[in-house]
Protein backbone atom coordinates (compact mmCIF):
# COMPACT_ATOMS: atom_id res chain seq x y z
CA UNK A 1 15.01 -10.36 82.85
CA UNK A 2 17.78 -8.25 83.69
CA UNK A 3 16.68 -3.99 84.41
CA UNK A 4 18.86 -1.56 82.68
CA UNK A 5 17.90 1.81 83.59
CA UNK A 6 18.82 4.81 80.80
CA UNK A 7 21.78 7.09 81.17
CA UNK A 8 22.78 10.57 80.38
CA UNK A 9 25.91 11.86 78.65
CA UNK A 10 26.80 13.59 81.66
CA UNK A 11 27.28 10.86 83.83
CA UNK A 12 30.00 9.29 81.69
CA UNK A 13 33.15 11.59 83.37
CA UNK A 14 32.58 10.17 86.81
CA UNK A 15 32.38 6.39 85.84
CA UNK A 16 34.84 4.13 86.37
CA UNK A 17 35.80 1.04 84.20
CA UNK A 18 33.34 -1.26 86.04
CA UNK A 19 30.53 1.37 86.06
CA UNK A 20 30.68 1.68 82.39
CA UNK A 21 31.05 -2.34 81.77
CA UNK A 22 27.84 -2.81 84.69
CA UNK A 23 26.08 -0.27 82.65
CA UNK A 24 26.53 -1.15 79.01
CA UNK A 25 28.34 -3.95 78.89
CA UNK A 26 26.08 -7.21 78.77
CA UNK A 27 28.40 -10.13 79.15
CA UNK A 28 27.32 -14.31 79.24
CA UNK A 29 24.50 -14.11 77.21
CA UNK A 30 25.17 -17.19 75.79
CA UNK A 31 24.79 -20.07 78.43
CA UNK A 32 24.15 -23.90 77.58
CA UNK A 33 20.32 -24.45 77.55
CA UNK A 34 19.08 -20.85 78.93
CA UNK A 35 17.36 -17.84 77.90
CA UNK A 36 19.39 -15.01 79.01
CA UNK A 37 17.34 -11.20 78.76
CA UNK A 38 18.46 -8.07 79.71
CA UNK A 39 16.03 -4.95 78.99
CA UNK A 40 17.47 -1.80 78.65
CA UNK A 41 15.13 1.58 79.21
CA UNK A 42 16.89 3.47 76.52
CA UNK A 43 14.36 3.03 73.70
CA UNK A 44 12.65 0.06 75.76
CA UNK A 45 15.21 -2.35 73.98
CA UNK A 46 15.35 -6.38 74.87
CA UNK A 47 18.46 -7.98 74.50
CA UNK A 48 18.16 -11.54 74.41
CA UNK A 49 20.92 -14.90 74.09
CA UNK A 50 19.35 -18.30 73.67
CA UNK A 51 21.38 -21.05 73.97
CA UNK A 52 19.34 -24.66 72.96
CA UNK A 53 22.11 -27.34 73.09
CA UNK A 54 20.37 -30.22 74.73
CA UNK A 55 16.76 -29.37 74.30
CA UNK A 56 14.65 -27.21 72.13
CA UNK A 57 14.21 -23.70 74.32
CA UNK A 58 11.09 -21.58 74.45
CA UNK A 59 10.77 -18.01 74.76
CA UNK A 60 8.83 -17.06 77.62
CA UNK A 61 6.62 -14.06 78.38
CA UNK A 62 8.27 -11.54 81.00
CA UNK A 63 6.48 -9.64 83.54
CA UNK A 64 8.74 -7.02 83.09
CA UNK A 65 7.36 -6.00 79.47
CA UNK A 66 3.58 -7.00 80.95
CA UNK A 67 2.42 -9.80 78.36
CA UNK A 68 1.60 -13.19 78.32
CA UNK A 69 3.69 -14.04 75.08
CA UNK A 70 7.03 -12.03 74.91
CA UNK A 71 5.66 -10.94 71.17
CA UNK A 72 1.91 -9.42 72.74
CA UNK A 73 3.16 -6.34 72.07
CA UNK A 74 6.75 -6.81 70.49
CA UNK A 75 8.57 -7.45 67.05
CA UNK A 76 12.20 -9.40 66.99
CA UNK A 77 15.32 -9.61 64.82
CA UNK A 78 17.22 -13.19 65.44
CA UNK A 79 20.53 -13.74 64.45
CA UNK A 80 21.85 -17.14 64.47
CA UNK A 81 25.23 -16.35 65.48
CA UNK A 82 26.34 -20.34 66.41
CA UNK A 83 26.08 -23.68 64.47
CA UNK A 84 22.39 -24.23 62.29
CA UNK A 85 19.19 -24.43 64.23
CA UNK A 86 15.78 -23.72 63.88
CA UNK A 87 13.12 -21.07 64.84
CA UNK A 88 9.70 -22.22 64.80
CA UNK A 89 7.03 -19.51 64.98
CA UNK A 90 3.58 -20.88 65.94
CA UNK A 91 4.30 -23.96 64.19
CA UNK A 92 6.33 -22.72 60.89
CA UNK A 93 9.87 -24.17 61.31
CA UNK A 94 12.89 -21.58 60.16
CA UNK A 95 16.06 -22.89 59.83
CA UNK A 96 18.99 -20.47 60.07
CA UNK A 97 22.37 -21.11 59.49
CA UNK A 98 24.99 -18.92 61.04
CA UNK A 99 24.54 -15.35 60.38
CA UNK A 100 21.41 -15.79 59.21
CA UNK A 101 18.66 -13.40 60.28
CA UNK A 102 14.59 -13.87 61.17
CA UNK A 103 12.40 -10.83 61.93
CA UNK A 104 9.45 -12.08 63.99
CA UNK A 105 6.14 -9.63 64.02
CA UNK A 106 3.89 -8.88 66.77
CA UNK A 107 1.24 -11.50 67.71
CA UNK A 108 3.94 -14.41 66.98
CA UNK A 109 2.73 -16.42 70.71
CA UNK A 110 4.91 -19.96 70.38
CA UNK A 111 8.19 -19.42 69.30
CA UNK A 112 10.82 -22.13 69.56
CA UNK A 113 14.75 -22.16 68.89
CA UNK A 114 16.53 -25.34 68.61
CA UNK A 115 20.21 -26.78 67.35
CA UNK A 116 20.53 -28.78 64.66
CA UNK A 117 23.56 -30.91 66.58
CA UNK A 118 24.94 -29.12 69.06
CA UNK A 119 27.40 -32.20 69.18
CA UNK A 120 28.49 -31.53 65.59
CA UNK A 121 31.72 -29.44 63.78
CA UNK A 122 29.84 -26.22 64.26
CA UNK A 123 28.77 -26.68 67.94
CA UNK A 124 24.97 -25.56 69.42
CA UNK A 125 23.10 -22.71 67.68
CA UNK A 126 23.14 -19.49 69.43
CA UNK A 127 20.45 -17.22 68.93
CA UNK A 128 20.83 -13.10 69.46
CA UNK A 129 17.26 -11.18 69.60
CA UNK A 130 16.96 -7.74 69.52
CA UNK A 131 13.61 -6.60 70.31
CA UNK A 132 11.46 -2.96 70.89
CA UNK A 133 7.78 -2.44 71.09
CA UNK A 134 5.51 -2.87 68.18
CA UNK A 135 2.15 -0.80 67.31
CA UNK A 136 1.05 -2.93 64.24
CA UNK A 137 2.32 -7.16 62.60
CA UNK A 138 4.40 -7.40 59.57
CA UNK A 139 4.94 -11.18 58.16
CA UNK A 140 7.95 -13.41 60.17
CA UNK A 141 10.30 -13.53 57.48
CA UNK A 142 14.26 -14.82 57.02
CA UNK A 143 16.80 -13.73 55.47
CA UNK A 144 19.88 -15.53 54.48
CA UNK A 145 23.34 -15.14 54.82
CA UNK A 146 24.60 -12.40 52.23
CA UNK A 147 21.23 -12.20 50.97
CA UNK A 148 19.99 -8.57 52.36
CA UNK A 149 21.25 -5.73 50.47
CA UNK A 150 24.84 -5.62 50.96
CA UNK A 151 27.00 -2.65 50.69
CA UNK A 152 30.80 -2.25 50.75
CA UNK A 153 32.67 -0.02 52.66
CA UNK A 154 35.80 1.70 54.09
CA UNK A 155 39.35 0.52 52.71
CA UNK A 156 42.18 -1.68 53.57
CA UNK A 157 44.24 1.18 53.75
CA UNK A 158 42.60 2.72 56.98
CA UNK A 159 42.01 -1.17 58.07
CA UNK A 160 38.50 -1.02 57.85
CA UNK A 161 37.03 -2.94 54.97
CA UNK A 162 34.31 -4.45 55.61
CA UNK A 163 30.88 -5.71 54.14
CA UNK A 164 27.51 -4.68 55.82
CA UNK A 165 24.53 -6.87 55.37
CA UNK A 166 21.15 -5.21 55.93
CA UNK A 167 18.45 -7.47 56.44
CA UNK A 168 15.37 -5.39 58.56
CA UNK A 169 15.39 -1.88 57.03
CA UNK A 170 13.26 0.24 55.26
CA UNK A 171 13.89 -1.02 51.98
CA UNK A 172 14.23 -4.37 53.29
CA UNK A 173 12.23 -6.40 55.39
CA UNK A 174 9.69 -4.30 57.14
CA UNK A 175 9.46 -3.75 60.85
CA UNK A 176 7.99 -1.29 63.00
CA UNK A 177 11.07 0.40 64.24
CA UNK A 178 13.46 -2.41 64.71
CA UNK A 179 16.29 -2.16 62.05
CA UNK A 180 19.37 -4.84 61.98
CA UNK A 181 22.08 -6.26 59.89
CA UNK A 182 25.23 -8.27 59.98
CA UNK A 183 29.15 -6.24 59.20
CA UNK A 184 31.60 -9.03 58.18
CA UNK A 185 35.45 -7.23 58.55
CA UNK A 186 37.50 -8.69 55.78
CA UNK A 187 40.97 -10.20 57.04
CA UNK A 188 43.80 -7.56 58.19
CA UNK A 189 41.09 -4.74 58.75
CA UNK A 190 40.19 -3.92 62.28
CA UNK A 191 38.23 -1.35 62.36
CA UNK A 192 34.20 -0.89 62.43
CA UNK A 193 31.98 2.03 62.19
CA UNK A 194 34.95 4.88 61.64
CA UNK A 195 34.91 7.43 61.38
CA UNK A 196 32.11 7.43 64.21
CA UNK A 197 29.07 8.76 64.83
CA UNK A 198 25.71 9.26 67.02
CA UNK A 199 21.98 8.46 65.99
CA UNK A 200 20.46 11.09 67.97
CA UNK A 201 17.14 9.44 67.93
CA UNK A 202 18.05 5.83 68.03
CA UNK A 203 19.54 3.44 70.52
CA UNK A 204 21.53 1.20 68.84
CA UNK A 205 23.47 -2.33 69.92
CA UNK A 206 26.52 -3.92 69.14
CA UNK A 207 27.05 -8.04 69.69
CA UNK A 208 30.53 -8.91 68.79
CA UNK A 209 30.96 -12.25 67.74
CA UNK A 210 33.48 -14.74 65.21
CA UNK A 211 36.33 -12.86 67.31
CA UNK A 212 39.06 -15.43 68.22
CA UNK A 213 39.10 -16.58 71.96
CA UNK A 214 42.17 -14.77 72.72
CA UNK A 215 41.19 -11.67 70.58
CA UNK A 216 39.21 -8.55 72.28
CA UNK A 217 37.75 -5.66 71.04
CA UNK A 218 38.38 -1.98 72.48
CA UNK A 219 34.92 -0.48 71.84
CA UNK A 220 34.40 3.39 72.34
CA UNK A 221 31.59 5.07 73.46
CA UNK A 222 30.35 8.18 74.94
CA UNK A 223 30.00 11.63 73.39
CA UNK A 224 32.20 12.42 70.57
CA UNK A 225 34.39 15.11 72.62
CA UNK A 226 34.11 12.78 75.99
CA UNK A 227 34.69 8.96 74.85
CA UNK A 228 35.64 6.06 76.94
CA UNK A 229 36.38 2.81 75.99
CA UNK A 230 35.61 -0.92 76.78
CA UNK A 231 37.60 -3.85 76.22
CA UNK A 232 34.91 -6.62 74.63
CA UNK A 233 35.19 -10.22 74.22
CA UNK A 234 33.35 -12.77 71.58
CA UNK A 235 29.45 -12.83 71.78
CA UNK A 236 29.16 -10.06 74.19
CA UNK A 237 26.65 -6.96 73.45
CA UNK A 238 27.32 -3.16 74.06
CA UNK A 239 24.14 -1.31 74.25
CA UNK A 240 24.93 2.38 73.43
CA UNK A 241 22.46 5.17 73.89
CA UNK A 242 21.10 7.22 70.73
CA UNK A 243 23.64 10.21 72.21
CA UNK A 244 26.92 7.62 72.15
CA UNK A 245 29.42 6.62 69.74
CA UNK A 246 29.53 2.94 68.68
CA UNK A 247 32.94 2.04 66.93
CA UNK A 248 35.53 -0.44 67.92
CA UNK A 249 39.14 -1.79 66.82
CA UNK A 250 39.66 -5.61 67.28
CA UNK A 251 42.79 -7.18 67.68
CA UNK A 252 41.68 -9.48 65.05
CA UNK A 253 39.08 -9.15 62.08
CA UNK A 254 35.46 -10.34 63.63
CA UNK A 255 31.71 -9.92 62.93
CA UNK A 256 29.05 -7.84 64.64
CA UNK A 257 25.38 -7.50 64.67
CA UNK A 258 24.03 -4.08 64.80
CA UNK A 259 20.42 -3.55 65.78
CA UNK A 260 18.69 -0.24 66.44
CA UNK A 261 15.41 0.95 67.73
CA UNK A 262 14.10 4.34 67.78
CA UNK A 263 11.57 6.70 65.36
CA UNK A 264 13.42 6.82 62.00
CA UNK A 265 14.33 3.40 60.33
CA UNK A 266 16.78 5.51 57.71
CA UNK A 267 20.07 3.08 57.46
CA UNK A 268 21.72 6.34 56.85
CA UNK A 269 20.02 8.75 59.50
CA UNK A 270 23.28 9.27 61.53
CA UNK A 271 25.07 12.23 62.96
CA UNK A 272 28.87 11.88 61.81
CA UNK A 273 31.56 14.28 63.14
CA UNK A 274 35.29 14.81 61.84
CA UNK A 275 37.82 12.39 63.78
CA UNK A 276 39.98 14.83 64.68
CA UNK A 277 37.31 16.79 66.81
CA UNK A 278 37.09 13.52 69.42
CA UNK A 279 38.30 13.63 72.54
């Protein structure tokens, strides 16, 4: 499990292009038959990539987060963000196609991902957790595709239509702190999350994935009057501190999960800002 200690706003003017990416840019989580983890001290966030394509994997305990089952003392979002596969949580099997979502509550101790045919159209499932600490269980549940409470927003005029899945929120399926959803951009709209804007108490992580091979995203972060940007490729995660911005403009349309931890599960606690104040 890969350390990533937390950051302060003030260290962003001094960084160069490969500090930021070594910082917040986690690249290759997806490898053929690995686990991939990278924990991040900002709001004691795992990031996690599981990649079954010859074998069933399954997820290990760290001693990093000190327990003997990753979920002692943890809660999970999965998205299924490959060909369909299977979770199996202490002997329930979940299968998930792609973009599907399963929350997985504290106490879960086997947990097993799997393809369905990693040979087949669709390729070898790949499975993105987001975890954060847990104080109490709530049920391992899934969520289909398009079936969390969708909302649609922006406009093709500013290229950023999009539709937003929630699936773990407060009015959705219940967690502990963890809150997570899909944002589909429809075709000719780039942009995501813009105008911008900080969750003061809440880290919150980007994957970018269903981006063309030859595509990128520039993603911005930093304070709203001091940004930088990053230039992202398909199935690679930005983690971006509660004190960030988290937007992005793709040179295609694309998908992203976003996943936050922190002390308020409000979809809409967020501290927005004009665009014409950034910097």
């Amino acid at each position: 499990m890969e350390q990533r200690y937390a950051t302060a706003p003030d260290q962003i003017p001094g960084m160069t292009t490969e500090d930021l990416r070594r910082r917040y840019l986690v690249p290759d989580l997806f490898v053929d038959d690995e686990i991939r983890t990278v924990y991040t001290h900002h709001d004691r966030v795992v990031l996690g990539g599981i990649s079954p394509v010859s074998a069933p994997l399954s997820l290990p305990g760290y001693p990093e987060i000190r327990s003997e089952q990753f979920f002692d003392h943890r809660e999970a979002g999965i998205v299924n963000v490959g060909g369909p596969g299977t979770v199996t949580v202490d002997g329930t099997e979940h299968r998930l196609a792609h973009g599907a979502c399963l929350y997985v509550g504290r106490g879960a101790a086997d947990v097993v991902l799997a393809s369905d045919d990693a040979a087949g159209e669709q390729g070898a499932a790949r499975f993105y957790l987001f975890s954060a600490p847990a104080h109490t269980a709530y049920p391992t549940t899934l969520v289909e595709p398009g079936q969390g409470t969708v909302r649609e927003l922006g406009d093709q005029v500013t290229s950023n239509r999009r539709t937003l899945n929630q699936y773990i929120h407060e009015n959705g399926v219940k967690s502990c702190q963890v809150v997570m959803g899909v944002t589909t951009l429809h075709p000719g709209s780039m942009w995501n999350t813009m105008p911008a804007h900080t969750h003061d108490r809440r880290t919150e992580c980007y994957l970018y994935f269903d981006l063309p091979a030859e595509a990128r995203v520039v993603h911005l972060l930093g304070e709203p009057t001091e940004t930088r940007h990053m230039v992202v490729a398909d199935r690679e995660a930005i983690i971006s501190p509660s004190w960030s911005v988290h937007s992005g403009v793709g040179t295609a349309a694309y998908s992203f999960v976003w996943a936050m931890a922190g002390e308020n599960q409000a979809f809409d606690d967020m501290d927005g800002f004009d665009v014409a104040t950034m910097r």
